[in-house]
PDB file of N, CA and C in Angstrom:
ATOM      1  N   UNK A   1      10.277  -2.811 -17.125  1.00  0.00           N
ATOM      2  CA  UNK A   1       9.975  -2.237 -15.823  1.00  0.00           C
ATOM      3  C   UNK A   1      11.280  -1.834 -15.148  1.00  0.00           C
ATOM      4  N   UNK A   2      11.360  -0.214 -14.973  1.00  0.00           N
ATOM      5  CA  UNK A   2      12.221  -0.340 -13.771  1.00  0.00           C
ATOM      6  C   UNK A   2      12.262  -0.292 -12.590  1.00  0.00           C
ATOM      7  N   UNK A   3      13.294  -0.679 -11.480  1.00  0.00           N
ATOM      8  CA  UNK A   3      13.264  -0.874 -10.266  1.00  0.00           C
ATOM      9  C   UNK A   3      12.825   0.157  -9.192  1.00  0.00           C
ATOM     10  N   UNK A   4      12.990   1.608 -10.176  1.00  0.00           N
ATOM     11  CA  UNK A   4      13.114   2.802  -9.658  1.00  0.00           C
ATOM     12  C   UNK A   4      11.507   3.500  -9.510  1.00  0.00           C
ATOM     13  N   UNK A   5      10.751   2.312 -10.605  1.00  0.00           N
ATOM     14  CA  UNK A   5       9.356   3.446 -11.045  1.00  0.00           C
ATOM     15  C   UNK A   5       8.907   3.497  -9.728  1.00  0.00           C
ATOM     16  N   UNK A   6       8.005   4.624  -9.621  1.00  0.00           N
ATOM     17  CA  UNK A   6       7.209   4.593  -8.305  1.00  0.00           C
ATOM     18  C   UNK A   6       5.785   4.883  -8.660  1.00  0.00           C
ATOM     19  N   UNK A   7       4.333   4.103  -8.442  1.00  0.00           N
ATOM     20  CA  UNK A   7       3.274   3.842  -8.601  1.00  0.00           C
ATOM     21  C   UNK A   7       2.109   4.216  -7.117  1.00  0.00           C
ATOM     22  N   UNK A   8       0.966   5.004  -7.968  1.00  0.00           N
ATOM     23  CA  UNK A   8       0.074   5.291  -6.957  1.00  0.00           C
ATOM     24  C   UNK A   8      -0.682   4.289  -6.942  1.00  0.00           C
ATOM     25  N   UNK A   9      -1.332   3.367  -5.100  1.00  0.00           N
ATOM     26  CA  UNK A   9      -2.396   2.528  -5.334  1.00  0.00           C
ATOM     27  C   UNK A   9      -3.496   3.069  -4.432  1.00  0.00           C
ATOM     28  N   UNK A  10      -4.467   2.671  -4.523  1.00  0.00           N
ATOM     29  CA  UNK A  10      -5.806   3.619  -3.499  1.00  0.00           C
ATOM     30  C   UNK A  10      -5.792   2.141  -2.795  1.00  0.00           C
ATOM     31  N   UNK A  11      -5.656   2.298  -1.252  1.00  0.00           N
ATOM     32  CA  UNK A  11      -6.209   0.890  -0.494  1.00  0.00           C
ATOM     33  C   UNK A  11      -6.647   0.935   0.525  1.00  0.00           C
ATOM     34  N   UNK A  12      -6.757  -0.121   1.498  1.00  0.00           N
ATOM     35  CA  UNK A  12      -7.696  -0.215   2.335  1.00  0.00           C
ATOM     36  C   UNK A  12      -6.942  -0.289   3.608  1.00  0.00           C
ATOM     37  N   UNK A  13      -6.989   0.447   4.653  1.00  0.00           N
ATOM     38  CA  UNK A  13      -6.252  -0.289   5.338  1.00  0.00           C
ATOM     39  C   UNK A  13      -6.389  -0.956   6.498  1.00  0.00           C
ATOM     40  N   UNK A  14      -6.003  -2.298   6.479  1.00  0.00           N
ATOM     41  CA  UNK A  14      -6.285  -3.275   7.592  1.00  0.00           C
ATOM     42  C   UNK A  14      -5.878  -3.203   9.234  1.00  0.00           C
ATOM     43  N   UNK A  15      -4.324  -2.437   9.199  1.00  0.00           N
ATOM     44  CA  UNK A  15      -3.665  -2.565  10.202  1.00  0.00           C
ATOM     45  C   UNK A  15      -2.875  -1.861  10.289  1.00  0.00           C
ATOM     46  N   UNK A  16      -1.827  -1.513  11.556  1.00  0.00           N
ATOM     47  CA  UNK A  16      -0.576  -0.882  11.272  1.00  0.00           C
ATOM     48  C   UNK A  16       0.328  -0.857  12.491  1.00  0.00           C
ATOM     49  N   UNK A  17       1.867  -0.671  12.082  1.00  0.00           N
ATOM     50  CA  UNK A  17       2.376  -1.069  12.834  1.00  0.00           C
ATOM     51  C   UNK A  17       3.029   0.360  13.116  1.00  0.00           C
ATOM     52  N   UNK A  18       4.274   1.012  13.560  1.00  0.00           N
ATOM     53  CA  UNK A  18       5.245   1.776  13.524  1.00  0.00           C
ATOM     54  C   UNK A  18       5.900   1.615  12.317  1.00  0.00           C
ATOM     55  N   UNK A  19       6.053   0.174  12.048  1.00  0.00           N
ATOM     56  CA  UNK A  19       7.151  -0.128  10.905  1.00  0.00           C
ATOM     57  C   UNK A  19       6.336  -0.597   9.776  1.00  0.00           C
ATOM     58  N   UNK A  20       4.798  -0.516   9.841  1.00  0.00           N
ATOM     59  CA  UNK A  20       4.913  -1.221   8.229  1.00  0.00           C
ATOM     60  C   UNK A  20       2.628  -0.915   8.454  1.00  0.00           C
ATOM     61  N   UNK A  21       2.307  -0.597   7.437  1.00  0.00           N
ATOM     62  CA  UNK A  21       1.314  -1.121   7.165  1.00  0.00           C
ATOM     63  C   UNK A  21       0.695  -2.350   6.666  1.00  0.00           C
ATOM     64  N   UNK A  22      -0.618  -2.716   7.049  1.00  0.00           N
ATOM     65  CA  UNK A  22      -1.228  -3.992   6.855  1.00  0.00           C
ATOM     66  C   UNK A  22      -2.657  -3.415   5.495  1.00  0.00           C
ATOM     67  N   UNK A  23      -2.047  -3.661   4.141  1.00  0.00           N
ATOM     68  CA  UNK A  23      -3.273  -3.164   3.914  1.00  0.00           C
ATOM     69  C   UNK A  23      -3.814  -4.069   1.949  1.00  0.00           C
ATOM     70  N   UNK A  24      -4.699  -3.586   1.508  1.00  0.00           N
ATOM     71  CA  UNK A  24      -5.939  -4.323   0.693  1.00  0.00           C
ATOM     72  C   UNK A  24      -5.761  -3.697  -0.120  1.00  0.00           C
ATOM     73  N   UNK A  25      -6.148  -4.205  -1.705  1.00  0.00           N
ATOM     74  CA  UNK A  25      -6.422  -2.979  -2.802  1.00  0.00           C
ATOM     75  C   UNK A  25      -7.735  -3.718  -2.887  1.00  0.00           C
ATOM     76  N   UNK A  26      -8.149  -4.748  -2.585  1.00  0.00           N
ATOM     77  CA  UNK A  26      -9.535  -5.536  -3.264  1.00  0.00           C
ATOM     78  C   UNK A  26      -9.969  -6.340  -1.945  1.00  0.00           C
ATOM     79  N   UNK A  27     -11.208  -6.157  -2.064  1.00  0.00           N
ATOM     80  CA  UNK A  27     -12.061  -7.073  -0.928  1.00  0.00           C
ATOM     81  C   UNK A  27     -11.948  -8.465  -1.538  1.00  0.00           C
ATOM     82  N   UNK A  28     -11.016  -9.493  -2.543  1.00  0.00           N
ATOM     83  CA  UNK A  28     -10.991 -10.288  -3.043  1.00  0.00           C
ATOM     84  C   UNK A  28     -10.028 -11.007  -2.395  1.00  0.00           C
ATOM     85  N   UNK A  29      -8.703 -10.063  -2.572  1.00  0.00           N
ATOM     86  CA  UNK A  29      -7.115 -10.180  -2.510  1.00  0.00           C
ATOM     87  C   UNK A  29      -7.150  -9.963  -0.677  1.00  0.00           C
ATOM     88  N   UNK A  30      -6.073 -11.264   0.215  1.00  0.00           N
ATOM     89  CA  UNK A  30      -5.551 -10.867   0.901  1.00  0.00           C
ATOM     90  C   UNK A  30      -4.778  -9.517   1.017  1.00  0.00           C
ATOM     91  N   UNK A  31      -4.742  -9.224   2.877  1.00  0.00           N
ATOM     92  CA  UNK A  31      -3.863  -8.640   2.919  1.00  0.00           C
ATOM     93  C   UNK A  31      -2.409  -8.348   3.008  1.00  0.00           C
ATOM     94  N   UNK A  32      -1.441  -7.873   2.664  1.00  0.00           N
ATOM     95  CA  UNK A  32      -0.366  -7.620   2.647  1.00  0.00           C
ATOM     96  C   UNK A  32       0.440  -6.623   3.666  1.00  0.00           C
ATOM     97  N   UNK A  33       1.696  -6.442   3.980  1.00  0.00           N
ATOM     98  CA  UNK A  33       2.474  -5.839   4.775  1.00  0.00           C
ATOM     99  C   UNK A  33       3.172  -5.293   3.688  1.00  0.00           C
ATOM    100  N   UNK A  34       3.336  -3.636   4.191  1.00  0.00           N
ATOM    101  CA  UNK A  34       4.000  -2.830   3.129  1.00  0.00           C
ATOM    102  C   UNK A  34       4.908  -2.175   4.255  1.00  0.00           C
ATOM    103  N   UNK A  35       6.104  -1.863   4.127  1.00  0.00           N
ATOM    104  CA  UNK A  35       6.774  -1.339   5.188  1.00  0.00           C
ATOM    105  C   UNK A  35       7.099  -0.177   5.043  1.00  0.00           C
ATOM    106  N   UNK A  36       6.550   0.764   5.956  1.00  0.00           N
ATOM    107  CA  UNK A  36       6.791   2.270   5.330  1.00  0.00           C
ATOM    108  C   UNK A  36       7.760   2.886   5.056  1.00  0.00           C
ATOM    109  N   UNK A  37       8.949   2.154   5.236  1.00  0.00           N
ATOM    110  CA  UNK A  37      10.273   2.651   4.510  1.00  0.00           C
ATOM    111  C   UNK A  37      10.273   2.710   3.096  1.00  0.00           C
ATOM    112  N   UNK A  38       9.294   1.699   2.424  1.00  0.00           N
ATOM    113  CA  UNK A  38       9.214   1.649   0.888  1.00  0.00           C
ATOM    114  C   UNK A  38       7.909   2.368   0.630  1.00  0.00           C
ATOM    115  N   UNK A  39       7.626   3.039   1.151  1.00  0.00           N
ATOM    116  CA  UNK A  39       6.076   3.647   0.390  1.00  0.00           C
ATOM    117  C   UNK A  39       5.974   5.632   1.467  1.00  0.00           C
ATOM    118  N   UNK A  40       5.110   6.199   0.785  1.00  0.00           N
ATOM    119  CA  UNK A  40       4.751   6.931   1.195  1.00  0.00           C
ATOM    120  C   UNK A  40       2.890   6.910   0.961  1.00  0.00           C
ATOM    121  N   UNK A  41       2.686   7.631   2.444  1.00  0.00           N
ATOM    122  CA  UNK A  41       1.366   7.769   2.376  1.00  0.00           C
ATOM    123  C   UNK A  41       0.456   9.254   1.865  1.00  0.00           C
ATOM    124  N   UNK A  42      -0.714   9.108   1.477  1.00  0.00           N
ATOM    125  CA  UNK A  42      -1.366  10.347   1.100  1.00  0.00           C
ATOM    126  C   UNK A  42      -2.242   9.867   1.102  1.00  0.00           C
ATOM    127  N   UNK A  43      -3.584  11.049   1.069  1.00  0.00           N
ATOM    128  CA  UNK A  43      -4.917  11.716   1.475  1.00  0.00           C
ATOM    129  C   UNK A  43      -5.183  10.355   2.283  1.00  0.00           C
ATOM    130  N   UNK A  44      -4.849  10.264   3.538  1.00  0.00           N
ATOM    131  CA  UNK A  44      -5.239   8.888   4.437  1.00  0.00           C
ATOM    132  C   UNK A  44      -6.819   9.612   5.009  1.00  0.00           C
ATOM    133  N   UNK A  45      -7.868   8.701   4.743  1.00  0.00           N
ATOM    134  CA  UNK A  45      -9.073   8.837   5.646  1.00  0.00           C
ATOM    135  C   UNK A  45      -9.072   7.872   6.236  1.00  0.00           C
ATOM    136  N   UNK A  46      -9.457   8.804   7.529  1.00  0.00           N
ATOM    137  CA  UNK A  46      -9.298   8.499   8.821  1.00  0.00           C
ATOM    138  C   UNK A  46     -10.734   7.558   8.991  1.00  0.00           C
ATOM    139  N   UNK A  47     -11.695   8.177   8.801  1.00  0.00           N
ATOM    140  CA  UNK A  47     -13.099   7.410   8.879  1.00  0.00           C
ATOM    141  C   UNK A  47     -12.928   5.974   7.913  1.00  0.00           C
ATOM    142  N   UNK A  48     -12.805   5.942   6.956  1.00  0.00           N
ATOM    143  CA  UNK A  48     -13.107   4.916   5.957  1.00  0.00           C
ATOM    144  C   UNK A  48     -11.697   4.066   6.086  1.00  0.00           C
ATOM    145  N   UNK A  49     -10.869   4.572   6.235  1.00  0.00           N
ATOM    146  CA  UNK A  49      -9.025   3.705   6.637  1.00  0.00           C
ATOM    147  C   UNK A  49      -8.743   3.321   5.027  1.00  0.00           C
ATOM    148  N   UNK A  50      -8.930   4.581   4.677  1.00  0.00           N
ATOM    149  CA  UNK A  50      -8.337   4.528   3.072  1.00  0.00           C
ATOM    150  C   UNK A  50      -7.236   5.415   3.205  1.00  0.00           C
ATOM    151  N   UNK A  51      -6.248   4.972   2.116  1.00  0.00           N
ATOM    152  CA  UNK A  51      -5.167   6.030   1.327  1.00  0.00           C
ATOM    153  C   UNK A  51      -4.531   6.197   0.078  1.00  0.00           C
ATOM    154  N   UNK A  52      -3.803   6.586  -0.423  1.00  0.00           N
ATOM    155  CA  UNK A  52      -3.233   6.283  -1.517  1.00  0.00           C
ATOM    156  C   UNK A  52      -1.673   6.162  -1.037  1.00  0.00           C
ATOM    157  N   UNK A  53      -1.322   4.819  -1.429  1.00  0.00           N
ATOM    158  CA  UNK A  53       0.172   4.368  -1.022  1.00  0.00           C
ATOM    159  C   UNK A  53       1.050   5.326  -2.707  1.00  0.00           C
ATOM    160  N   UNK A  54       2.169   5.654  -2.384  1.00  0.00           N
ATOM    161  CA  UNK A  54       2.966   5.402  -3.394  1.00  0.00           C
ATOM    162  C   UNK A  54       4.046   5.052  -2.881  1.00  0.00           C
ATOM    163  N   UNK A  55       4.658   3.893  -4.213  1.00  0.00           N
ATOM    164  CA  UNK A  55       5.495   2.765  -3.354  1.00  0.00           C
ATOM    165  C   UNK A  55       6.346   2.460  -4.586  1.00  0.00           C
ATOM    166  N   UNK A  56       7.287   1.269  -5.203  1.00  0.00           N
ATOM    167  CA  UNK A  56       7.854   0.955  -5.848  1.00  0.00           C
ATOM    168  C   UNK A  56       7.514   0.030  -6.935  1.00  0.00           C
ATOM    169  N   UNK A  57       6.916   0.279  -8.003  1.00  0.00           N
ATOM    170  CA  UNK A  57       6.089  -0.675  -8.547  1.00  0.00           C
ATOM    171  C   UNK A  57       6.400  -2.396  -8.668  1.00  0.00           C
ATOM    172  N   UNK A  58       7.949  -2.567  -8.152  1.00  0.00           N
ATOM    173  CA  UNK A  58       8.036  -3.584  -7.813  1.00  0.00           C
ATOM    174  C   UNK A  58       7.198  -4.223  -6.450  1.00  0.00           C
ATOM    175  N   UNK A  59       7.157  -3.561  -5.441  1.00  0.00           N
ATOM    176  CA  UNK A  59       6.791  -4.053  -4.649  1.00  0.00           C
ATOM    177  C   UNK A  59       4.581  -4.328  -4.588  1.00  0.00           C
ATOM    178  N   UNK A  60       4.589  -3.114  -5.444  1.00  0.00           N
ATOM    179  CA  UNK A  60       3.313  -3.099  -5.382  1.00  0.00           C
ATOM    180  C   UNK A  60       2.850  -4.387  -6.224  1.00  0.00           C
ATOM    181  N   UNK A  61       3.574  -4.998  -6.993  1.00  0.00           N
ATOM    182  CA  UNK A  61       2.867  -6.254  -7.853  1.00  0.00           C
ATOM    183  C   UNK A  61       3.361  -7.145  -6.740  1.00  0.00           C
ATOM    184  N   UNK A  62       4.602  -7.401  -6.177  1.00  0.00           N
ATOM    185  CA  UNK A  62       4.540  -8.588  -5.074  1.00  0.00           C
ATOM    186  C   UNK A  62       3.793  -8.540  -4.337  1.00  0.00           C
ATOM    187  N   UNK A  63       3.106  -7.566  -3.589  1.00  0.00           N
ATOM    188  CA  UNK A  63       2.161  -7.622  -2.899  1.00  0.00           C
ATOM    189  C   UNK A  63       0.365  -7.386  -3.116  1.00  0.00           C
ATOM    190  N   UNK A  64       0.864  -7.775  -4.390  1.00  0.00           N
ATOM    191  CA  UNK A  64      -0.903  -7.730  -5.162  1.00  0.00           C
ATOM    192  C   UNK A  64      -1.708  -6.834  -5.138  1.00  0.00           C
ATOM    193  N   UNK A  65      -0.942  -5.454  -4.979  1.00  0.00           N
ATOM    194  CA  UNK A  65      -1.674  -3.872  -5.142  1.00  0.00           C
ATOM    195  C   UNK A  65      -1.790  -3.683  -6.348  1.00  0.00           C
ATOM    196  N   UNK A  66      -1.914  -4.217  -7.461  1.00  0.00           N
ATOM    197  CA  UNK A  66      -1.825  -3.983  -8.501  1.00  0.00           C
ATOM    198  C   UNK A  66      -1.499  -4.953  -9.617  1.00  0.00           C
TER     199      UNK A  66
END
């Protein structure tokens, strides 16, 4: 794995700040804080509070997106 890969996750999102989202890949798995300095967002729905993060695949396994 490298540090550099960058990974798409589809999630849910719980919350948000200025500095960081609060968000889910599984109605199983707590939620997590992703800080939007490490991720970018796409196709965000607005109704359902879905998106697809892409982020650092390191971070996405610490925070159980994957």
């Amino acid at each position: 794995m490298s540090d550099d890969t960058i990974v798409a996750v589809e999630v849910r999102i719980i919350n948000e700040t200025d500095r960081a989202l609060l968000v889910t890949s599984d109605k199983e798995r707590d939620a997590e804080w992703v800080p939007l300095s490490l991720c970018e967002v796409e196709n965000r729905d607005q109704i359902r509070n879905t998106c697809t993060l892409h982020l650092p695949e390191w971070k996405a396994i610490q925070a159980g997106l994957v």
